[in-house]
N, C-alpha and C. Protein backbone atom coordinates (compact mmCIF):
# COMPACT_ATOMS: atom_id res chain seq x y z
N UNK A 1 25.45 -69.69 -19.16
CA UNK A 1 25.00 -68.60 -18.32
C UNK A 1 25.34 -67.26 -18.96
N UNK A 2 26.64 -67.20 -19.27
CA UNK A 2 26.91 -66.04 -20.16
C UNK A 2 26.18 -65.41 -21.15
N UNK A 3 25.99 -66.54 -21.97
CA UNK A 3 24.62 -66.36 -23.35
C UNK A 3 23.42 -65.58 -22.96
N UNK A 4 22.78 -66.26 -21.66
CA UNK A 4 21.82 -66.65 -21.21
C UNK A 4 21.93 -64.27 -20.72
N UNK A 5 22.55 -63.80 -20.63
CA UNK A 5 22.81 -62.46 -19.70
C UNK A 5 23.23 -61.68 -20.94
N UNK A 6 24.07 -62.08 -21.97
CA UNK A 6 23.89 -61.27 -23.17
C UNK A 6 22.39 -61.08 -23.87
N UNK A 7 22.02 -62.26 -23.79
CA UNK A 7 20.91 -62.01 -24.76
C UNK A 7 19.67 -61.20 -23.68
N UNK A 8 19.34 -61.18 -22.24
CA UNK A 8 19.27 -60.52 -21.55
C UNK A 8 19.00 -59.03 -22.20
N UNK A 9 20.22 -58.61 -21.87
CA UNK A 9 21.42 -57.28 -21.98
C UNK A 9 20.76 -57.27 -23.17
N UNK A 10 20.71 -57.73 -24.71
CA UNK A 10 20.31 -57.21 -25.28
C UNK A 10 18.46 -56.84 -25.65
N UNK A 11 17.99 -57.95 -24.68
CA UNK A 11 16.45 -57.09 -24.85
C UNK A 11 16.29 -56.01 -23.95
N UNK A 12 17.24 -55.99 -22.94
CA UNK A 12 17.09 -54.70 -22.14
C UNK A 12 17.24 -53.51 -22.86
N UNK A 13 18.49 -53.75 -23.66
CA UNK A 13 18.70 -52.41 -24.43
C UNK A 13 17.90 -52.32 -25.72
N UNK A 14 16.89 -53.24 -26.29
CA UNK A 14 15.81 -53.15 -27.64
C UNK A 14 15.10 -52.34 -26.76
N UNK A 15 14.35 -52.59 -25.57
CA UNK A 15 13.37 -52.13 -24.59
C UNK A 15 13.72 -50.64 -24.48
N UNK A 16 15.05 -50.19 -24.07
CA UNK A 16 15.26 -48.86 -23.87
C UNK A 16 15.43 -48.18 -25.07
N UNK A 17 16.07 -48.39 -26.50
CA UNK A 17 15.79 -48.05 -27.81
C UNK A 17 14.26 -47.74 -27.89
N UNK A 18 13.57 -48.81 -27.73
CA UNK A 18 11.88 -48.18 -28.52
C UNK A 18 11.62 -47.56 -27.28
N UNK A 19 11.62 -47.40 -25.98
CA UNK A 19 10.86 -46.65 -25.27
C UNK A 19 11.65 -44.73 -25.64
N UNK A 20 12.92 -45.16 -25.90
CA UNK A 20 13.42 -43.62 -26.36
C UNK A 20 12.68 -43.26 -27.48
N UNK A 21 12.15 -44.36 -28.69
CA UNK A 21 11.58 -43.77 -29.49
C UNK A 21 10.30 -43.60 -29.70
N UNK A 22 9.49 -43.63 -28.54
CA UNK A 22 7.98 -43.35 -28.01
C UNK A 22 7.73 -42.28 -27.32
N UNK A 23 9.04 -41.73 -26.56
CA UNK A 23 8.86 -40.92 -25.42
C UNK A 23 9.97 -39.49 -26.32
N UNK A 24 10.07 -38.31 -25.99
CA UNK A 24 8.69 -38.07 -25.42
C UNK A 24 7.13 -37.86 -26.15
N UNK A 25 5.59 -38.13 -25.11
CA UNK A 25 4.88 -38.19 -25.94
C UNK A 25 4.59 -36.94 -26.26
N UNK A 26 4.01 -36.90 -27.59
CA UNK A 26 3.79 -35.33 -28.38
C UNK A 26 2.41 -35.06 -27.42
N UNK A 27 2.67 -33.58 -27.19
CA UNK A 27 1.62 -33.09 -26.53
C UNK A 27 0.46 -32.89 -27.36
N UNK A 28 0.44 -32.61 -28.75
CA UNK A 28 -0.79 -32.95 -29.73
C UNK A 28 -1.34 -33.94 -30.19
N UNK A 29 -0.83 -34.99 -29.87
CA UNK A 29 -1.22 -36.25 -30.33
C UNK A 29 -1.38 -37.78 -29.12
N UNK A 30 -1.77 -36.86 -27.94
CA UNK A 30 -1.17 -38.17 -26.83
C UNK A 30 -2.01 -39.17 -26.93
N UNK A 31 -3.29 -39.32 -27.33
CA UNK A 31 -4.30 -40.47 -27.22
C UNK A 31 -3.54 -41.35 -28.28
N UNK A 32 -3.38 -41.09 -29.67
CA UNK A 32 -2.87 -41.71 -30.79
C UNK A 32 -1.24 -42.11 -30.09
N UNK A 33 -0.31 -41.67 -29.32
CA UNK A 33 0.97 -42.35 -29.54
C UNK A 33 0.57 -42.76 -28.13
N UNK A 34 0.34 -42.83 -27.42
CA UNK A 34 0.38 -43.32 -26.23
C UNK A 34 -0.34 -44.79 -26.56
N UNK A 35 -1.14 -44.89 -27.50
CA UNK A 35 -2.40 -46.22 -28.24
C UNK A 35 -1.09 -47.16 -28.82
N UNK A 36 -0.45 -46.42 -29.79
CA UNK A 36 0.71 -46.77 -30.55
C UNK A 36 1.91 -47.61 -29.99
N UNK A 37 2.35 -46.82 -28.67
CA UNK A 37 2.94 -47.48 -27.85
C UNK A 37 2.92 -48.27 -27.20
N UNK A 38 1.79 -48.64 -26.45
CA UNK A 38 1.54 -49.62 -26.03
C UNK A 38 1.45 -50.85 -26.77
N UNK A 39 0.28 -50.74 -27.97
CA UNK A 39 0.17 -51.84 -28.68
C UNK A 39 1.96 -52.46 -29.04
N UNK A 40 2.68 -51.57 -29.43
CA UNK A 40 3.80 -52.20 -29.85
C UNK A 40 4.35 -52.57 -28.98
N UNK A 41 4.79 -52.28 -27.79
CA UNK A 41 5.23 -52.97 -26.85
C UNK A 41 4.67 -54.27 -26.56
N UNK A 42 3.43 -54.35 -26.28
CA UNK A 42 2.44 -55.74 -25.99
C UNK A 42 2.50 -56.72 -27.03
N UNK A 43 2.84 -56.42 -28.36
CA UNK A 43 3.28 -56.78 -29.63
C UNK A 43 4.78 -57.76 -29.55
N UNK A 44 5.71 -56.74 -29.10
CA UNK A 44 6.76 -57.17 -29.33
C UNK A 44 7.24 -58.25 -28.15
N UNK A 45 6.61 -58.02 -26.81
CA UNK A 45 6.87 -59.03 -26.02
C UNK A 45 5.94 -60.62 -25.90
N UNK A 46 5.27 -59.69 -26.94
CA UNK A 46 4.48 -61.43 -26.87
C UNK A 46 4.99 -62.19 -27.69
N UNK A 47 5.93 -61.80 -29.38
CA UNK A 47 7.11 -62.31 -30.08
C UNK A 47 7.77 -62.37 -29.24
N UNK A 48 8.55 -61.37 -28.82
CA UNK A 48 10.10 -62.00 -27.33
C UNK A 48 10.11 -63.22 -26.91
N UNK A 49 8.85 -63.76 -26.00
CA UNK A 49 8.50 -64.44 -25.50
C UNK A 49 8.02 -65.60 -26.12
N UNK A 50 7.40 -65.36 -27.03
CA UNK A 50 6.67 -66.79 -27.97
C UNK A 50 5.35 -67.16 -27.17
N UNK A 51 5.07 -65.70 -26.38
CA UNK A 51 3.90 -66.07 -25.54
C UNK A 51 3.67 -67.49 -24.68
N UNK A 52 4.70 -67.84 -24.34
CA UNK A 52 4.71 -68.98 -23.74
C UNK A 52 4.08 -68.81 -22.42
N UNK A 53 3.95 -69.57 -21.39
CA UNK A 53 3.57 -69.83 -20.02
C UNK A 53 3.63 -68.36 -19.38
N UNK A 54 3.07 -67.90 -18.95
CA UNK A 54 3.16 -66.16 -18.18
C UNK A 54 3.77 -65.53 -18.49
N UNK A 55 3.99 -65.15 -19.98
CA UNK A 55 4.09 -64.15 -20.66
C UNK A 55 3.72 -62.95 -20.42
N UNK A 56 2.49 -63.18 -20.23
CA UNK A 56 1.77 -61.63 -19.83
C UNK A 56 2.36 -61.34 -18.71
N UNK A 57 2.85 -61.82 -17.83
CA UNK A 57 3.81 -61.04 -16.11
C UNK A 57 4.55 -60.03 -17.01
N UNK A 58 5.66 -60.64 -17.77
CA UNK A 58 6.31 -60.17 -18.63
C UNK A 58 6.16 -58.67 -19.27
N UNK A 59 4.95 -59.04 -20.03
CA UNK A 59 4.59 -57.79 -19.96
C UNK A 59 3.90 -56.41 -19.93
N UNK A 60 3.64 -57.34 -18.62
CA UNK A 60 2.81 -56.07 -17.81
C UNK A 60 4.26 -55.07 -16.97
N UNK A 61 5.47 -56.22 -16.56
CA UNK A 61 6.58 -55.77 -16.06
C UNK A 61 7.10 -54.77 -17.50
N UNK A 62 6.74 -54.68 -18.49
CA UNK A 62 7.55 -54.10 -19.60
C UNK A 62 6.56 -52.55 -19.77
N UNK A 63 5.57 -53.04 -19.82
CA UNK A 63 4.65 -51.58 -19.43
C UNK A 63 4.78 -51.08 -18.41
N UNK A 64 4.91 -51.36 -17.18
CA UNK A 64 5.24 -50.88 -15.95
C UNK A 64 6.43 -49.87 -16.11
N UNK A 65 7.84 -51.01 -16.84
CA UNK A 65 9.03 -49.88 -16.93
C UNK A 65 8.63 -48.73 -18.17
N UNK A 66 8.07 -48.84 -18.95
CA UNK A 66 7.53 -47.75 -20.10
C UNK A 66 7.04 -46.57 -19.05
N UNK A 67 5.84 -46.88 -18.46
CA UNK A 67 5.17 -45.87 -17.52
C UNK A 67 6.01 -45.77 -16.59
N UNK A 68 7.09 -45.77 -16.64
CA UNK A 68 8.41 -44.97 -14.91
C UNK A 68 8.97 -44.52 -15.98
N UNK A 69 9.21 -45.00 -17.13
CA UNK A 69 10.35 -43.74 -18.40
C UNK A 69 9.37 -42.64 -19.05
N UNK A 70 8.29 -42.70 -18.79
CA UNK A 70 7.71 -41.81 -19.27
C UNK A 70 7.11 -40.53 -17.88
N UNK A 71 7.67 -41.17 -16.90
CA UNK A 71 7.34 -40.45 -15.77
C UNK A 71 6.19 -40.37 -15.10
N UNK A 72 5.17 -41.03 -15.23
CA UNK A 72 3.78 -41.84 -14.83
C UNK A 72 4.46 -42.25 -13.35
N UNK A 73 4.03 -41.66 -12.29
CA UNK A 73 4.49 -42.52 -10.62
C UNK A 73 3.99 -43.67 -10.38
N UNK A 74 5.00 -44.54 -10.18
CA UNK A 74 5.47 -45.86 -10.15
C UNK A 74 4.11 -46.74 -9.11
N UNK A 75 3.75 -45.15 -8.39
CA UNK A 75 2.09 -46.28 -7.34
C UNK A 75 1.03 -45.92 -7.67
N UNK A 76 0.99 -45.67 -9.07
CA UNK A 76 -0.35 -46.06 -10.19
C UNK A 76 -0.40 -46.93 -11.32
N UNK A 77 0.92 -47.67 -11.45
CA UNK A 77 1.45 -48.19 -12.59
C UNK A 77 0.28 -49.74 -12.45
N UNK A 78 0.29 -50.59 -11.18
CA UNK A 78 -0.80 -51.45 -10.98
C UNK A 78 -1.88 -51.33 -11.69
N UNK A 79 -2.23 -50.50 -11.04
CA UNK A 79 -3.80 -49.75 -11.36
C UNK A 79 -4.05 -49.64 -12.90
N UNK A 80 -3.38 -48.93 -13.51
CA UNK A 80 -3.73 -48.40 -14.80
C UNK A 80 -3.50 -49.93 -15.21
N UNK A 81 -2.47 -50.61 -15.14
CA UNK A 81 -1.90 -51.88 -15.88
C UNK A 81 -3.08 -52.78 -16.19
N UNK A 82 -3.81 -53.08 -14.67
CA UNK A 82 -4.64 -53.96 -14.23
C UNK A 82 -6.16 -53.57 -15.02
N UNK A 83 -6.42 -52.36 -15.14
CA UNK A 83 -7.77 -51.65 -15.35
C UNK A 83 -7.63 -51.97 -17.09
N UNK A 84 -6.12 -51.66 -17.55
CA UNK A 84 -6.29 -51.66 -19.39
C UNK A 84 -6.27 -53.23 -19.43
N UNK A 85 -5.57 -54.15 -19.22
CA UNK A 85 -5.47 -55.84 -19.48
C UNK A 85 -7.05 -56.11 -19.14
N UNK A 86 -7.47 -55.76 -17.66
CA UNK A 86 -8.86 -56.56 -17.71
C UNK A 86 -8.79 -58.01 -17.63
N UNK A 87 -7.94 -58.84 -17.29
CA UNK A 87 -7.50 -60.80 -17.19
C UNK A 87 -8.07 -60.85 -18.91
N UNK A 88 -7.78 -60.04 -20.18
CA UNK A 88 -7.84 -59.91 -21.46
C UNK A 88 -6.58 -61.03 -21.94
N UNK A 89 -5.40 -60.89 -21.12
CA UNK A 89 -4.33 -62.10 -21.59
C UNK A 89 -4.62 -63.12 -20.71
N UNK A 90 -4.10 -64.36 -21.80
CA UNK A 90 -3.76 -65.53 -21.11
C UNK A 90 -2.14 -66.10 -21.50
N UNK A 91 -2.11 -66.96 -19.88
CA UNK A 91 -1.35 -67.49 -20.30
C UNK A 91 -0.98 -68.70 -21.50
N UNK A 92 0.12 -68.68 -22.25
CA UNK A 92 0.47 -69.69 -23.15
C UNK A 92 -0.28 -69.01 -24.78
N UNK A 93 -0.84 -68.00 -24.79
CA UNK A 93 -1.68 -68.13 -25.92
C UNK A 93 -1.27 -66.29 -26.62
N UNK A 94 -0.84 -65.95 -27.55
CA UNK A 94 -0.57 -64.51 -28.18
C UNK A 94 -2.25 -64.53 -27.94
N UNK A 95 -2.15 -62.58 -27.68
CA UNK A 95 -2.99 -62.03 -27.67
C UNK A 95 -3.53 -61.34 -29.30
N UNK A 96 -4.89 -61.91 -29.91
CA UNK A 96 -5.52 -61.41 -30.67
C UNK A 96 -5.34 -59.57 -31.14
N UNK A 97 -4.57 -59.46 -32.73
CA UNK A 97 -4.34 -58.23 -32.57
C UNK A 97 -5.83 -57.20 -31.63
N UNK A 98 -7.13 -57.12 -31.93
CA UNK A 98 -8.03 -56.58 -31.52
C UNK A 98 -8.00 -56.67 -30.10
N UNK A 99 -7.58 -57.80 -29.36
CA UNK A 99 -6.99 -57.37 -28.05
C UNK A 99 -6.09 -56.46 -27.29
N UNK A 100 -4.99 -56.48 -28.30
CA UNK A 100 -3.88 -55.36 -28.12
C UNK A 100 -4.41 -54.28 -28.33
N UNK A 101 -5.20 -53.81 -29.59
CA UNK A 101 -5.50 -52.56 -30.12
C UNK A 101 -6.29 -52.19 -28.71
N UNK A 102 -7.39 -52.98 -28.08
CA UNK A 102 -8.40 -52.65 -27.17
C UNK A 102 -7.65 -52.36 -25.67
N UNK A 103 -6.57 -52.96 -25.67
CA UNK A 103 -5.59 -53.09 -24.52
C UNK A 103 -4.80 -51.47 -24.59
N UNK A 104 -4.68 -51.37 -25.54
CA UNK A 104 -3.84 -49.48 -26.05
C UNK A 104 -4.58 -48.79 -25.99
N UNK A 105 -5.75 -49.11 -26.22
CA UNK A 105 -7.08 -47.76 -26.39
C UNK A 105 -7.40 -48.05 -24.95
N UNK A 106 -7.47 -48.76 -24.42
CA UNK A 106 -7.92 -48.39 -22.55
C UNK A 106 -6.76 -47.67 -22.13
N UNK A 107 -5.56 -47.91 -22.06
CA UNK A 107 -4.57 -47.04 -21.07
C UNK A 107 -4.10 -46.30 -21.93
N UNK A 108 -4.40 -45.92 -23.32
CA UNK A 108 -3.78 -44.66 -23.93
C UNK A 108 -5.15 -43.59 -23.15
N UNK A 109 -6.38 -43.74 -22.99
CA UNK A 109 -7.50 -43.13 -22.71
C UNK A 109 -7.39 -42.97 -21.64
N UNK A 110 -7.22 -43.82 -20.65
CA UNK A 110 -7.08 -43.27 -19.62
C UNK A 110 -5.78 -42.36 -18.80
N UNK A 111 -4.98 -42.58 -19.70
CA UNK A 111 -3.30 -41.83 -19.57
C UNK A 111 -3.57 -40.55 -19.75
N UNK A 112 -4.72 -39.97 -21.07
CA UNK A 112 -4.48 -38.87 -21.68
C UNK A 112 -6.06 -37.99 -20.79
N UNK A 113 -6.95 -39.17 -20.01
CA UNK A 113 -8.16 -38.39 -20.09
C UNK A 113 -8.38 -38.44 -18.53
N UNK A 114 -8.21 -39.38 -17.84
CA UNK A 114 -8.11 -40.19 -17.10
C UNK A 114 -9.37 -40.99 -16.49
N UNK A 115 -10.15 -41.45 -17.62
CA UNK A 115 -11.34 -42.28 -17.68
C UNK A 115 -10.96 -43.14 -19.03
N UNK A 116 -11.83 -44.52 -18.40
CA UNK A 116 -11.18 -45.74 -18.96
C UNK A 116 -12.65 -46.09 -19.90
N UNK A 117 -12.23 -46.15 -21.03
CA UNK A 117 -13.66 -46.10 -22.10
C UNK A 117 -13.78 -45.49 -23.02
């Protein structure tokens, strides 16, 4: 159980490392790092995970906490989440890089424009 709460503890704190080093986003460049960010996040939890069985809950919960550290209010976080994935993940299976990239370019676009496209 112990193990099981360190290793925890330590993706909590990888999670808060890269979201410190995403945020804050540059006001000249928000379509490009906001694209950036995401993909890597969606990236790295689908390694975390090994994309196993509902992975994607995972992390959509990991984008969710990105968009509350970046200050995005917490009762649009659904919405945007739901509108960029599109049921685009499955369970048990890594997502196709061109999925991710397409998954970053919907909610970096709509983050920065607020139209999805």
């Amino acid at each position: 159980m112990r193990e099981a709460l360190l290793e925890w503890r330590g993706w909590l704190e990888e999670l808060a490392e890269r979201f410190d080093s995403f945020l804050p986003i540059p006001p000249d460049d928000q379509l490009a790092a906001w694209e950036r960010a995401v993909a890597q996040l969606v990236t790295v939890v689908a390694i975390r995970t090994r994309s196993e069985a509902g992975w994607h809950f995972h992390c959509e919960r990991v984008l969710s906490w990105f968009l509350e550290r970046a200050g995005i209010p917490s009762a649009q976080h659904r919405a945007l989440i739901d509108d960029a994935i599109g049921g685009r993940f499955e369970s048990g299976l890594e997502p196709e890089p061109a999925i991710t990239e397409a998954i970053a370019k919907d909610l970096a676009t709509t983050l920065t424009t607020g139209s999805n496209g």
